[in-house]
C-alpha atoms as a PDB file:
ATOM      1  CA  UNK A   1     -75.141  19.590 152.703  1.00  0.00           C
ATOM      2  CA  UNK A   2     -71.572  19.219 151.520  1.00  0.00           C
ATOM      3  CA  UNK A   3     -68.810  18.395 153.637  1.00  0.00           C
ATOM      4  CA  UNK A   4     -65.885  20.755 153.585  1.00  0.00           C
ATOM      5  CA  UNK A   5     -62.455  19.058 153.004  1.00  0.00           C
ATOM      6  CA  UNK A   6     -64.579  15.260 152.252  1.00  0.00           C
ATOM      7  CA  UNK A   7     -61.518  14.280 150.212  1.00  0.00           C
ATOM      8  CA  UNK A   8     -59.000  14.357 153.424  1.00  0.00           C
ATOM      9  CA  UNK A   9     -61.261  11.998 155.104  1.00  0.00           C
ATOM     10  CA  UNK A  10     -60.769   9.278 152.384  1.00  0.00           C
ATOM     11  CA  UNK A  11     -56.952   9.769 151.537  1.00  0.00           C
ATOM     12  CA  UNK A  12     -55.740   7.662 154.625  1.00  0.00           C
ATOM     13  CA  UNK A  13     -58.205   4.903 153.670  1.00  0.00           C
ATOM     14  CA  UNK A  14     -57.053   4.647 149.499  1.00  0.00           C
ATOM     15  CA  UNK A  15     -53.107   4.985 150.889  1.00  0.00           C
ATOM     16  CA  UNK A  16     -53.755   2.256 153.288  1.00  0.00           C
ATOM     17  CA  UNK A  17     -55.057   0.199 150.474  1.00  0.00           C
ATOM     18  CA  UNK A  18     -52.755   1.091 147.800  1.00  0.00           C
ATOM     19  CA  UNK A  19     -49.091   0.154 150.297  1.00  0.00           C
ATOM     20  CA  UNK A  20     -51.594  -2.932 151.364  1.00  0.00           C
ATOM     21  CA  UNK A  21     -51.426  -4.578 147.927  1.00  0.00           C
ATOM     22  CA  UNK A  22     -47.715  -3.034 147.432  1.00  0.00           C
ATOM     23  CA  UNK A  23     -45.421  -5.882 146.882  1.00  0.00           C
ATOM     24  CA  UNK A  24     -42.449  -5.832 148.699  1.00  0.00           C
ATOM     25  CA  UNK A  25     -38.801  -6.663 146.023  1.00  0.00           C
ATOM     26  CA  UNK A  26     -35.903  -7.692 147.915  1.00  0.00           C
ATOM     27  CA  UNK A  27     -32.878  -9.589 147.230  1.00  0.00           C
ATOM     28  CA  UNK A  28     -31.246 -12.390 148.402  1.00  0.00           C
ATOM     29  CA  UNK A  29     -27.511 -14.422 147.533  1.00  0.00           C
ATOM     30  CA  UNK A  30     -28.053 -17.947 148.300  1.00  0.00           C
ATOM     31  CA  UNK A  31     -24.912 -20.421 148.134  1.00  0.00           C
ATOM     32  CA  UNK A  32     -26.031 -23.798 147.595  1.00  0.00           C
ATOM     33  CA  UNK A  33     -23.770 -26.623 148.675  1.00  0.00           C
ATOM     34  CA  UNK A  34     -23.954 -30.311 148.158  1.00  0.00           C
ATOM     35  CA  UNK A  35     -24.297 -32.309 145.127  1.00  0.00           C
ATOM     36  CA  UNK A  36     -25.589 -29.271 142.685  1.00  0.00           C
ATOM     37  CA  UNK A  37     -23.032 -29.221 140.143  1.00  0.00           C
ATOM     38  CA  UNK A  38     -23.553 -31.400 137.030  1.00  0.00           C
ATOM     39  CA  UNK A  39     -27.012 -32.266 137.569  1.00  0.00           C
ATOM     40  CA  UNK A  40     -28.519 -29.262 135.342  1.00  0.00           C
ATOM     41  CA  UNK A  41     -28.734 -27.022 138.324  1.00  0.00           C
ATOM     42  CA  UNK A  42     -28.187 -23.567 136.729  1.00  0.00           C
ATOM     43  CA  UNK A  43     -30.754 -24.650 133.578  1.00  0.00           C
ATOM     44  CA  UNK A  44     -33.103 -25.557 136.091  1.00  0.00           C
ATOM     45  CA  UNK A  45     -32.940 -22.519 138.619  1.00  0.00           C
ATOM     46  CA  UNK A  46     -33.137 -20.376 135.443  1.00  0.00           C
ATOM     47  CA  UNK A  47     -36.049 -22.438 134.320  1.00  0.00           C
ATOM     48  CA  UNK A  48     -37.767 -21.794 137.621  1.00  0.00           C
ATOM     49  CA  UNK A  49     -37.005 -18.238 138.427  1.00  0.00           C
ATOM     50  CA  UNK A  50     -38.278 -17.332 134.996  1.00  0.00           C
ATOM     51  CA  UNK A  51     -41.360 -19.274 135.477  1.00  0.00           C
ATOM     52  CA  UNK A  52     -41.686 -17.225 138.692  1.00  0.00           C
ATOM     53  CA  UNK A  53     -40.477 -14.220 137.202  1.00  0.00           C
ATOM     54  CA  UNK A  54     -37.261 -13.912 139.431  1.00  0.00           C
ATOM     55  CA  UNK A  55     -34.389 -11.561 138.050  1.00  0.00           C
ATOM     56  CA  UNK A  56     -30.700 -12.321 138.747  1.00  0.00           C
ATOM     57  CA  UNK A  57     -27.968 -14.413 137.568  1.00  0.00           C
ATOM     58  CA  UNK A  58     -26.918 -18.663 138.833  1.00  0.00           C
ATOM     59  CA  UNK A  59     -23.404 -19.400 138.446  1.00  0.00           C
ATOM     60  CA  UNK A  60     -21.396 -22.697 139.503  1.00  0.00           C
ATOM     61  CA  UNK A  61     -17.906 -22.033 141.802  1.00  0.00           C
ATOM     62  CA  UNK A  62     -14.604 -23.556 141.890  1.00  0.00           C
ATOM     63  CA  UNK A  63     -15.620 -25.201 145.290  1.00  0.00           C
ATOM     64  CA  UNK A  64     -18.413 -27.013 143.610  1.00  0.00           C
ATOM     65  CA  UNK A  65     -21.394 -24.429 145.333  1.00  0.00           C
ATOM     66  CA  UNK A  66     -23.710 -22.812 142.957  1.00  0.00           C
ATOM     67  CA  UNK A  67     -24.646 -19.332 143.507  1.00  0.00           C
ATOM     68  CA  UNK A  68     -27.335 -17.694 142.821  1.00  0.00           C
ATOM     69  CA  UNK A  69     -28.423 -13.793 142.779  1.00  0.00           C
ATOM     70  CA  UNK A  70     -32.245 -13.140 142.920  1.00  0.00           C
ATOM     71  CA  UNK A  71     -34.820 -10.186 143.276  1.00  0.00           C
ATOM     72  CA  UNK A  72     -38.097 -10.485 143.248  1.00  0.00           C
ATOM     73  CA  UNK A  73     -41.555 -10.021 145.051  1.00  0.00           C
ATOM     74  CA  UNK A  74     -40.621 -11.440 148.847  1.00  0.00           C
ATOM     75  CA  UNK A  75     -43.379 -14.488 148.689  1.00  0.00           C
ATOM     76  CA  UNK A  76     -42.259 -15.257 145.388  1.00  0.00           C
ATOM     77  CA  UNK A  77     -38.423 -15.605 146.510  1.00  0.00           C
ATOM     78  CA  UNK A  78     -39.665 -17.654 148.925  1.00  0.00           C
ATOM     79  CA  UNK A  79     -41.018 -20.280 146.792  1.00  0.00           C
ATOM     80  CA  UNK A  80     -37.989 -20.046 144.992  1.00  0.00           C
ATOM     81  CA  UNK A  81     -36.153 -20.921 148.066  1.00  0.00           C
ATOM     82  CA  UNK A  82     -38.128 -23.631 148.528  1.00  0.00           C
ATOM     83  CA  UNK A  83     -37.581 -24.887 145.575  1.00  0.00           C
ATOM     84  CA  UNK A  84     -33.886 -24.619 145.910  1.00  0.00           C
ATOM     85  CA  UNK A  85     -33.699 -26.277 148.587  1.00  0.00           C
ATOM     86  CA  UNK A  86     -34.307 -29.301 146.708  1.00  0.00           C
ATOM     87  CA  UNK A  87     -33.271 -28.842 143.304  1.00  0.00           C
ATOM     88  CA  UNK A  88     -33.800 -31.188 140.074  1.00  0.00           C
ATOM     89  CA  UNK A  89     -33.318 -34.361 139.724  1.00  0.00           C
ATOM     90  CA  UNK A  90     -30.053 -35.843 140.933  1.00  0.00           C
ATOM     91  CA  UNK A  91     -29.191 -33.103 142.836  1.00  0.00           C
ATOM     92  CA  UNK A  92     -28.586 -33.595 146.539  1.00  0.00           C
ATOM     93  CA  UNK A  93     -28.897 -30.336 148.802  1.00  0.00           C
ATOM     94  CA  UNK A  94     -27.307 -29.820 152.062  1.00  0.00           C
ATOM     95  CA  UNK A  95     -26.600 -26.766 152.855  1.00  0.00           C
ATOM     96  CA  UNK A  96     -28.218 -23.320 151.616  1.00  0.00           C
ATOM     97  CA  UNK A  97     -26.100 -20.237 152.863  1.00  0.00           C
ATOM     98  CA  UNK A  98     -29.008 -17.462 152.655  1.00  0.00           C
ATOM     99  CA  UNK A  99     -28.232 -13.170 153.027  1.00  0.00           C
ATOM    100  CA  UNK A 100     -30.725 -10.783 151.982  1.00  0.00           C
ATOM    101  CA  UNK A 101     -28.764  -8.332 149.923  1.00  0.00           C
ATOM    102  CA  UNK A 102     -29.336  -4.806 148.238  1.00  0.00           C
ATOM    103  CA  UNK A 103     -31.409  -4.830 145.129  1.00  0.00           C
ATOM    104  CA  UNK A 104     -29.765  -4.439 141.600  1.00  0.00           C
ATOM    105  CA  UNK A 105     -32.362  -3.673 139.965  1.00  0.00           C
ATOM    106  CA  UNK A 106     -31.922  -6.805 137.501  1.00  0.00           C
ATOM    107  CA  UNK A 107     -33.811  -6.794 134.259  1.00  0.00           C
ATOM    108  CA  UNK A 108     -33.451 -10.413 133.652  1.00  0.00           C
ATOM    109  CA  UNK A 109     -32.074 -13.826 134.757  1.00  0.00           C
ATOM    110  CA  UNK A 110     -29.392 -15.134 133.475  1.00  0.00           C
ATOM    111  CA  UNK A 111     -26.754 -17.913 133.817  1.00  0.00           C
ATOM    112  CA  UNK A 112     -23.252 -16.853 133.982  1.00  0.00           C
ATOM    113  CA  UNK A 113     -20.256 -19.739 133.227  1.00  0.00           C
END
């Protein structure tokens, strides 16, 4: 005996599964203040967030912050928060300014001088 309209019964079930295993891109700016300009902070936060495939751009300001643009997969941004929260070596954080932003749609990360 077939079952008239089987297939409705297991739609719910593979869309469940499929936005399950989505993952979820955002964006965040992230101003990172302290002791994070010549100590090879934008190489290394490029070196990083390509490891981690992270799109967006690190740039040092005037004030002596770095800034930094990235989109990614939300667990993955926040290892690379993680990770900017300490930095390379010689850096000294104290401060990260975090806001989730709208995404871009990057294609790459760069740094910009």
């Amino acid at each position: 005996m077939r079952l008239k309209n089987a297939s409705r019964l297991w739609f719910p079930l593979i869309f469940k599964r499929q936005t399950q295993n989505a993952k979820r891109l955002i964006a965040y700016s992230l101003r990172i203040h302290g002791l994070v300009q010549g100590v090879f902070f934008r190489k290394s936060t490029f070196e990083t967030a390509i490891k981690l495939g992270i799109v967006g751009f690190v740039s040092n300001n005037i004030d002596g912050t770095v800034e930094i643009f990235a989109e990614g997969e939300e667990e993955i941004l926040n290892q690379f928060i993680e990770w900017c929260r300490i930095g390379p070596k010689g850096a000294k954080v104290e401060k990260i300014d975090i806001h989730e932003r709208p995404l871009k749609n990057s294609q790459r990360f760069v740094i910009l001088h």
